[in-house]
N, C-alpha and C. Protein backbone atom coordinates (compact mmCIF):
# COMPACT_ATOMS: atom_id res chain seq x y z
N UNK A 1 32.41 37.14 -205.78
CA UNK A 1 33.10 36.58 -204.63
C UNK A 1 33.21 35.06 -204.73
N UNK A 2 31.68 34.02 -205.31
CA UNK A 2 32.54 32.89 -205.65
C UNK A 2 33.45 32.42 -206.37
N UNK A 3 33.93 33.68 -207.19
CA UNK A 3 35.62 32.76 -207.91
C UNK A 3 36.36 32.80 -207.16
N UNK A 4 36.42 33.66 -205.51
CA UNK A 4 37.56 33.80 -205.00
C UNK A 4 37.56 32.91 -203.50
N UNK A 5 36.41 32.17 -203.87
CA UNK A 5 35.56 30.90 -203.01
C UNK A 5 34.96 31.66 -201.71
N UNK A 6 34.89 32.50 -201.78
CA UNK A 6 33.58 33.16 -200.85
C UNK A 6 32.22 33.28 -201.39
N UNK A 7 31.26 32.34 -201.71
CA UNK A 7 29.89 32.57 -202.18
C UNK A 7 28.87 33.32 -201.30
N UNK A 8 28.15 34.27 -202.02
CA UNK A 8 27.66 34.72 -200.98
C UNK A 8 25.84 33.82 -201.14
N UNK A 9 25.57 33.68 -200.07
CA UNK A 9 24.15 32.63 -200.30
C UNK A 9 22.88 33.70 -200.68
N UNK A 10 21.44 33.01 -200.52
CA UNK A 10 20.44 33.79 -200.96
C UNK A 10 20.05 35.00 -200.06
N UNK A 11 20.53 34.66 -198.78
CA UNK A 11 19.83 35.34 -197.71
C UNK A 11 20.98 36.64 -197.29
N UNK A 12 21.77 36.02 -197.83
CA UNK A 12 23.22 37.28 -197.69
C UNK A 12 23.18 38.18 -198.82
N UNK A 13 22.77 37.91 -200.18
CA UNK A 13 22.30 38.52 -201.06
C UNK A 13 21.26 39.48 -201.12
N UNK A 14 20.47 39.12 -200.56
CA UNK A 14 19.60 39.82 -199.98
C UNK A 14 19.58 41.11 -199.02
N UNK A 15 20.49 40.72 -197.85
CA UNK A 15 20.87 40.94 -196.88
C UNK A 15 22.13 42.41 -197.23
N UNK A 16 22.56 42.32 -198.34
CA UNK A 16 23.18 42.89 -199.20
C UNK A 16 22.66 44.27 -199.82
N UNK A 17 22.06 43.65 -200.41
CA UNK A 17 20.77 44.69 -201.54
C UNK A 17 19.51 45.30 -200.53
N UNK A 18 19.30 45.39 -199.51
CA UNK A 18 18.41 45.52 -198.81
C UNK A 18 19.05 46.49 -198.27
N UNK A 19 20.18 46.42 -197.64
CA UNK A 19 21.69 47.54 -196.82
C UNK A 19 21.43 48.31 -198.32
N UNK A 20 22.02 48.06 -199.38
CA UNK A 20 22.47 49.21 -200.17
C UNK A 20 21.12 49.94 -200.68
N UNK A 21 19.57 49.46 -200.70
CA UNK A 21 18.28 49.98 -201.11
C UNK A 21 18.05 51.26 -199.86
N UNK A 22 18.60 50.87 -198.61
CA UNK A 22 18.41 51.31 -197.47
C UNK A 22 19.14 52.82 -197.67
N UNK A 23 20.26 52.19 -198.46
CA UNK A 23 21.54 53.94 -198.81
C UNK A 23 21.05 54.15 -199.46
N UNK A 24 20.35 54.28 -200.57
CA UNK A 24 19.85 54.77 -201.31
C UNK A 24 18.35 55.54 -201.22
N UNK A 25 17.68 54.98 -200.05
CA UNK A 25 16.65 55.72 -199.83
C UNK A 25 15.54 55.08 -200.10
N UNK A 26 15.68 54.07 -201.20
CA UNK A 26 14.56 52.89 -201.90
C UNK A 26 14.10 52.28 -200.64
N UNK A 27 14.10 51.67 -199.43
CA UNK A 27 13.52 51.07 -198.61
C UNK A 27 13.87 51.30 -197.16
N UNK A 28 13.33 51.05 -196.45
CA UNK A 28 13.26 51.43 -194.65
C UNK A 28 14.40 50.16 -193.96
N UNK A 29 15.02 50.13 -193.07
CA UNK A 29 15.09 49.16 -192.05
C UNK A 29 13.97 48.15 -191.97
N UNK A 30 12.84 48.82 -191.93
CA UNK A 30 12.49 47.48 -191.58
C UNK A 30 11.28 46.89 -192.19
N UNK A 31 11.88 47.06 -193.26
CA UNK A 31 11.18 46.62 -195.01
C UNK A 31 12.13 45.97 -195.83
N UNK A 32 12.53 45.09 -195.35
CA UNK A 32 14.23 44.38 -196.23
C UNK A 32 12.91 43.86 -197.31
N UNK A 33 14.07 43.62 -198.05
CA UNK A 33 14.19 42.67 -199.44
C UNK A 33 13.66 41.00 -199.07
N UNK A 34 12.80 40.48 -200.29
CA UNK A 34 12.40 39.16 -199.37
C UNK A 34 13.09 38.72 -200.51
N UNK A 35 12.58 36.77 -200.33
CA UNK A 35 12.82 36.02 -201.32
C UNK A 35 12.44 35.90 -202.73
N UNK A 36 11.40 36.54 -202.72
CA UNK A 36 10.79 37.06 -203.92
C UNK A 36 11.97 37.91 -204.71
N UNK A 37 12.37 38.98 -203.82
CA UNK A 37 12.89 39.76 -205.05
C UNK A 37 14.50 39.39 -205.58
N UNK A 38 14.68 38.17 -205.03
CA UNK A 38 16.16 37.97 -205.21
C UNK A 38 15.90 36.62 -206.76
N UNK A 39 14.41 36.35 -206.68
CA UNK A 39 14.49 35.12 -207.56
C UNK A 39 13.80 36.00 -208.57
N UNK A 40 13.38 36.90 -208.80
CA UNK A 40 13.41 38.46 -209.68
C UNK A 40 14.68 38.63 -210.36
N UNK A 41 15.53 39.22 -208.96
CA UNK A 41 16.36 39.26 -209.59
C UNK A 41 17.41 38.12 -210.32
N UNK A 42 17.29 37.47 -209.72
CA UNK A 42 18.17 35.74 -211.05
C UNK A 42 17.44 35.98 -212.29
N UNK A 43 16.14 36.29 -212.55
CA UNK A 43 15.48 35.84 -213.61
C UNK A 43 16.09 37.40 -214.84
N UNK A 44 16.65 38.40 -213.74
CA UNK A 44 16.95 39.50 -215.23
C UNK A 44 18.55 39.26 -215.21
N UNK A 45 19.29 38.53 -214.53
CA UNK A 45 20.01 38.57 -214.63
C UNK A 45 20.80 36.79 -214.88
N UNK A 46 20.55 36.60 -216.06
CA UNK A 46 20.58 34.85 -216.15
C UNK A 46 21.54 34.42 -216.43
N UNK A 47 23.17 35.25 -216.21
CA UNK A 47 24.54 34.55 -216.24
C UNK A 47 24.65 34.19 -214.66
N UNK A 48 23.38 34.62 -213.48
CA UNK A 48 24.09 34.07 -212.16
C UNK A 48 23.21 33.27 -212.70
N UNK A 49 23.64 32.41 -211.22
CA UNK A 49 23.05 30.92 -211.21
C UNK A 49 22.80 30.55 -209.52
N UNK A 50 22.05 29.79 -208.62
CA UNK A 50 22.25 29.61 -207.52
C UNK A 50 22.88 27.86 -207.48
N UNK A 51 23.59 27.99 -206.99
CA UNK A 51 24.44 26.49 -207.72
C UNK A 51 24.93 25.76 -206.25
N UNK A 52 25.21 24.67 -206.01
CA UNK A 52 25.71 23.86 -204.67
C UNK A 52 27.27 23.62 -204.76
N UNK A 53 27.82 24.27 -203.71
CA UNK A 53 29.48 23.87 -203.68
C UNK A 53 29.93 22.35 -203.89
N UNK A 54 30.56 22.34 -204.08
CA UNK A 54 31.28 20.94 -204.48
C UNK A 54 31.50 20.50 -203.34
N UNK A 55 31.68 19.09 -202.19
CA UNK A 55 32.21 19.01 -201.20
C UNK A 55 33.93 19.55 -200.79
N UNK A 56 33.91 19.49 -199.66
CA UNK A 56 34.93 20.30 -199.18
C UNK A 56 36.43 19.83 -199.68
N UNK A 57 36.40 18.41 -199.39
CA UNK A 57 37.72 17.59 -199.90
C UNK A 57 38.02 18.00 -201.21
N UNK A 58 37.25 18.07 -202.13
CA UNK A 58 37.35 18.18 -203.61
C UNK A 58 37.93 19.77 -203.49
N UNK A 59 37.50 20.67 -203.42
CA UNK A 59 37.20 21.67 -203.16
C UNK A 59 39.32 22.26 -202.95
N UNK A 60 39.43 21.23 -202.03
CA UNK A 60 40.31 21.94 -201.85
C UNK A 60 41.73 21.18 -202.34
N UNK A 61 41.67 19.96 -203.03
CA UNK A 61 42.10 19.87 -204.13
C UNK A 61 42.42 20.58 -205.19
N UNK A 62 41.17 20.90 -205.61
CA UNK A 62 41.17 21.79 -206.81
C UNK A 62 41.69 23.21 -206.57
N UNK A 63 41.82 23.86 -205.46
CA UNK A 63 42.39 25.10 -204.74
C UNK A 63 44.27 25.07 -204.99
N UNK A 64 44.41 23.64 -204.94
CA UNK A 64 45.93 23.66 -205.40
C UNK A 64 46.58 23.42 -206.46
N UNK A 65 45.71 24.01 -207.57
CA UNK A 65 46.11 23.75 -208.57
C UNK A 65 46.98 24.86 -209.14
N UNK A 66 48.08 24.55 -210.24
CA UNK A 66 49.06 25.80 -210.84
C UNK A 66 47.60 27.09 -211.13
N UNK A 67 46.93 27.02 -211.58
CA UNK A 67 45.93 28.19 -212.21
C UNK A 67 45.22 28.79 -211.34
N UNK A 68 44.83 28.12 -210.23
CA UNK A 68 44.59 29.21 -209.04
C UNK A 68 45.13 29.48 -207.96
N UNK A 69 46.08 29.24 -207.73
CA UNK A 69 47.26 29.58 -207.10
C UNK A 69 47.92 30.82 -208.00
N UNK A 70 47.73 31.08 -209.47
CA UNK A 70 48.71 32.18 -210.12
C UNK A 70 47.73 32.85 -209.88
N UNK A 71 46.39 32.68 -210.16
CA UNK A 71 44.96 33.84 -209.76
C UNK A 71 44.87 34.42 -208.75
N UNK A 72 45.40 33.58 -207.70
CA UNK A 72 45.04 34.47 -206.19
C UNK A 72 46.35 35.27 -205.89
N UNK A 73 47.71 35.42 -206.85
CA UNK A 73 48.73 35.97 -206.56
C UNK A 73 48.45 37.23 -207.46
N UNK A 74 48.10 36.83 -208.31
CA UNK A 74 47.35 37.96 -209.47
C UNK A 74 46.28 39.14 -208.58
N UNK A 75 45.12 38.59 -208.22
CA UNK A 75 44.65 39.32 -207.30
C UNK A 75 44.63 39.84 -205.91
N UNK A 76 45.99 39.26 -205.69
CA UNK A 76 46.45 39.86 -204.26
C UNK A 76 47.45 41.30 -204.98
N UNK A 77 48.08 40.65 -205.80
CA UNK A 77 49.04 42.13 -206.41
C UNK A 77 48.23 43.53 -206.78
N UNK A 78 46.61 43.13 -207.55
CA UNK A 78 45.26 44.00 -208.15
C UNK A 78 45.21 44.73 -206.20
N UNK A 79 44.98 43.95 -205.43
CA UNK A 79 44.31 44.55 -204.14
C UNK A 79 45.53 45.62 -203.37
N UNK A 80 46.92 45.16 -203.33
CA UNK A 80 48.14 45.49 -202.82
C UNK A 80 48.31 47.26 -203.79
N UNK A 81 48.07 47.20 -204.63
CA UNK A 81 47.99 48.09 -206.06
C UNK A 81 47.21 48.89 -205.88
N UNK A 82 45.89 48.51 -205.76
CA UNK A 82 44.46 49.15 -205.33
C UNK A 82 44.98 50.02 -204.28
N UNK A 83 44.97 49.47 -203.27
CA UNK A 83 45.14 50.63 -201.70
C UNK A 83 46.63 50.70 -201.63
N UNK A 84 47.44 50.93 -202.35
CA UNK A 84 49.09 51.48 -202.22
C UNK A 84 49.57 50.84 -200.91
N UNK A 85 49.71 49.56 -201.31
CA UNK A 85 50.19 48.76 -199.62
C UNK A 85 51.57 48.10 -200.10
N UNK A 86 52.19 47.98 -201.75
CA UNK A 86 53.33 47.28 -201.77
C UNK A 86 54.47 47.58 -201.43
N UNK A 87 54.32 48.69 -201.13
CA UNK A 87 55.76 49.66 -200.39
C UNK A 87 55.31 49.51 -199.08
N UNK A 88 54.64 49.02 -198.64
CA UNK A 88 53.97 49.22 -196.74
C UNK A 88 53.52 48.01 -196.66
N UNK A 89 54.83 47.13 -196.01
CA UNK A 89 54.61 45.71 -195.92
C UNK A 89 54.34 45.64 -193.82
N UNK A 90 54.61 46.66 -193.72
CA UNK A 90 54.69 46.65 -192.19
C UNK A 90 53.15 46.94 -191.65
N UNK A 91 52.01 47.13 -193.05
CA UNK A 91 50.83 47.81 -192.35
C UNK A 91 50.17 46.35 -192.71
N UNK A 92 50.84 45.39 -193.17
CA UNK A 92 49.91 44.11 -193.51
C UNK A 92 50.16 42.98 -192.33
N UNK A 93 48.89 42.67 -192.12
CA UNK A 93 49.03 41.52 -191.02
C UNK A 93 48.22 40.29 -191.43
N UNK A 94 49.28 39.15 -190.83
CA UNK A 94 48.26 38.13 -191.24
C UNK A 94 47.80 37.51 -189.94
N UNK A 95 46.64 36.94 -189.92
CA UNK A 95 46.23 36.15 -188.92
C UNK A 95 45.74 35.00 -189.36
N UNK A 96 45.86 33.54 -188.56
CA UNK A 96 45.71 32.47 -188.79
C UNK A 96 44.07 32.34 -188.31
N UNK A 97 42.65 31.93 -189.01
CA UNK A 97 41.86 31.42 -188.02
C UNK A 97 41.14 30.41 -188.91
N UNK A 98 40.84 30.01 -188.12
CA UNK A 98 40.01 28.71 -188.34
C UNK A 98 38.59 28.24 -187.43
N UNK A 99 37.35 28.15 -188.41
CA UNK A 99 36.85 27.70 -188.36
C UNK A 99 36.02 26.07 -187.95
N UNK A 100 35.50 25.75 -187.13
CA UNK A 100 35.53 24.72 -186.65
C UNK A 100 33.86 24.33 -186.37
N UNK A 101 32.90 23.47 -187.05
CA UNK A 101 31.45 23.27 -186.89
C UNK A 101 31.97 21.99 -187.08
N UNK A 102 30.27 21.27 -186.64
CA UNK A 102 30.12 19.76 -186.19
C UNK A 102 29.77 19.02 -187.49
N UNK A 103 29.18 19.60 -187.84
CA UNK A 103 28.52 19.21 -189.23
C UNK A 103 28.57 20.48 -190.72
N UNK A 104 29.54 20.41 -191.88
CA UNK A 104 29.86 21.12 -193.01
C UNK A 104 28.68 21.27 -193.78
N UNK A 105 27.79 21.50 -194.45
CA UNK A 105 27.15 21.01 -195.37
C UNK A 105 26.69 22.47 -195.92
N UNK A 106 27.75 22.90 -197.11
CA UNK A 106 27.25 24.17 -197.09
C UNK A 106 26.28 24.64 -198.30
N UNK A 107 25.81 26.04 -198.28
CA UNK A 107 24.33 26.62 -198.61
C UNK A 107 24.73 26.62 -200.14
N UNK A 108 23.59 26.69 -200.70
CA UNK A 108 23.70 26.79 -201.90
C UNK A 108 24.05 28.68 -202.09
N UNK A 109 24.70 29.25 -202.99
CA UNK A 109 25.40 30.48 -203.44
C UNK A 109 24.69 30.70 -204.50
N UNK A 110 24.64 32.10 -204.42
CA UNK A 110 24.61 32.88 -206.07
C UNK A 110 25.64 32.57 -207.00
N UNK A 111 26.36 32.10 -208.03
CA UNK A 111 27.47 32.47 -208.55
C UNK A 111 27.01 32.59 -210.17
N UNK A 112 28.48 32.95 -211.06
CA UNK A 112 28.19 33.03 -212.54
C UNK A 112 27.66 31.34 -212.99
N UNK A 113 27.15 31.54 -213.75
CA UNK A 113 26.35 30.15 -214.66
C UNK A 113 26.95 29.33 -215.31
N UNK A 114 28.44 29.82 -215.51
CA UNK A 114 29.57 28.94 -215.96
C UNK A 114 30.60 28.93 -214.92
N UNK A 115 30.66 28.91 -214.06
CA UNK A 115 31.45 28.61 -212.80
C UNK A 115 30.98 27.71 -211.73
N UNK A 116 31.96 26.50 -211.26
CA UNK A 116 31.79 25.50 -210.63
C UNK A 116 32.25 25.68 -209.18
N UNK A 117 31.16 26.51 -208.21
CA UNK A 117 32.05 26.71 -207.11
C UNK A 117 32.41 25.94 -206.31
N UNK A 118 33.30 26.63 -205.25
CA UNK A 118 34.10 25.97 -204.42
C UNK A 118 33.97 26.78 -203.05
N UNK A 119 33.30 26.50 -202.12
CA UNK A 119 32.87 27.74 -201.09
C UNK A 119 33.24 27.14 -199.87
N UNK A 120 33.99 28.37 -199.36
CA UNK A 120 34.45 28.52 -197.45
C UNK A 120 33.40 29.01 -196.99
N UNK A 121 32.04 28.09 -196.29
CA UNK A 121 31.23 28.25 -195.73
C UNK A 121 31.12 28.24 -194.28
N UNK A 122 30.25 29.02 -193.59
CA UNK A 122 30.14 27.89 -192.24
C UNK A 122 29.18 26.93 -191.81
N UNK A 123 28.36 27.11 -192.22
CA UNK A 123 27.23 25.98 -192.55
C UNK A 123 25.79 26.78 -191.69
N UNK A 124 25.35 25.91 -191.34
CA UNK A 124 24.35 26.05 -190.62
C UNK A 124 23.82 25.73 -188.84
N UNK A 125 25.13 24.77 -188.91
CA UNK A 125 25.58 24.03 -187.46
C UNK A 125 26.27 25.21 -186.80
N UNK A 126 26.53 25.01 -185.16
CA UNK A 126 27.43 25.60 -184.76
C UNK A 126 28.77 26.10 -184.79
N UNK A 127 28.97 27.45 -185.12
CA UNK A 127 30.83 27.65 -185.17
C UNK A 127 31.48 27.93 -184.53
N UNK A 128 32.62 27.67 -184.36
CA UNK A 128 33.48 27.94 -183.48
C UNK A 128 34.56 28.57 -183.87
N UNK A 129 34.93 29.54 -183.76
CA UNK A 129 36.22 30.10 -184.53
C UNK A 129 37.97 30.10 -183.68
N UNK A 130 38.55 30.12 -184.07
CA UNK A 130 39.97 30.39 -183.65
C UNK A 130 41.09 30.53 -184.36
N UNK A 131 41.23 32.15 -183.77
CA UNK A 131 42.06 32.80 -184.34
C UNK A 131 44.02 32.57 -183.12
């Protein structure tokens, strides 16, 4: 999810693997996954990385560039393809929202070890959304 600038952080990772241990039968509700086992898991798995977004300005600079702009048209066509929606333009909706906190400063992410992310966070401050 951070190439597609959604990082997911440590505690969402977690938060993650704890839900799917839960489907599986491996652990209870209310026996989640701690911090321990997520820095476990980085250590067998050493192409992620927990890495700090770039600030936001930059960030979204680099979002307008020719190469990810053809990527996110690329993987909108993969998703449109996926669930048979390119003939069913009438079942797609878009909505505008936006996010709005006092202070940005976002979490550090899991991502690959050669990738420089770029993350739509909400921080840690208050949000405000509007759609």
């Amino acid at each position: 999810m951070a190439e597609y600038g959604y990082g997911y952080t440590r505690k969402e990772c977690i938060d993650i693997a704890s839900d799917y241990a839960v489907q599986l039968g491996k652990r209870t509700k209310d026996n989640p996954l701690s911090l321990k086992w997520i820095y476990g898991f980085l250590k067998r798995w050493p192409e992620l990385k927990v890495l700090k977004p770039r600030a936001l300005d930059h960030a979204r600079a680099k979002m307008a560039s020719r190469e990810t702009i053809s990527n996110f048209y690329h993987n909108l066509k993969e998703t449109l393809t996926k669930y048979e929606m390119t003939d069913k333009p009438h079942l797609i909706y878009n909505i505008d929202e936006k996010g709005v906190t006092v202070n940005h400063k976002p979490p550090f992410i899991v991502a690959g070890a050669d990738y420089c992310p770029s993350s739509v966070t909400s921080g840690k401050g208050q949000t405000i959304t509007i759609i």
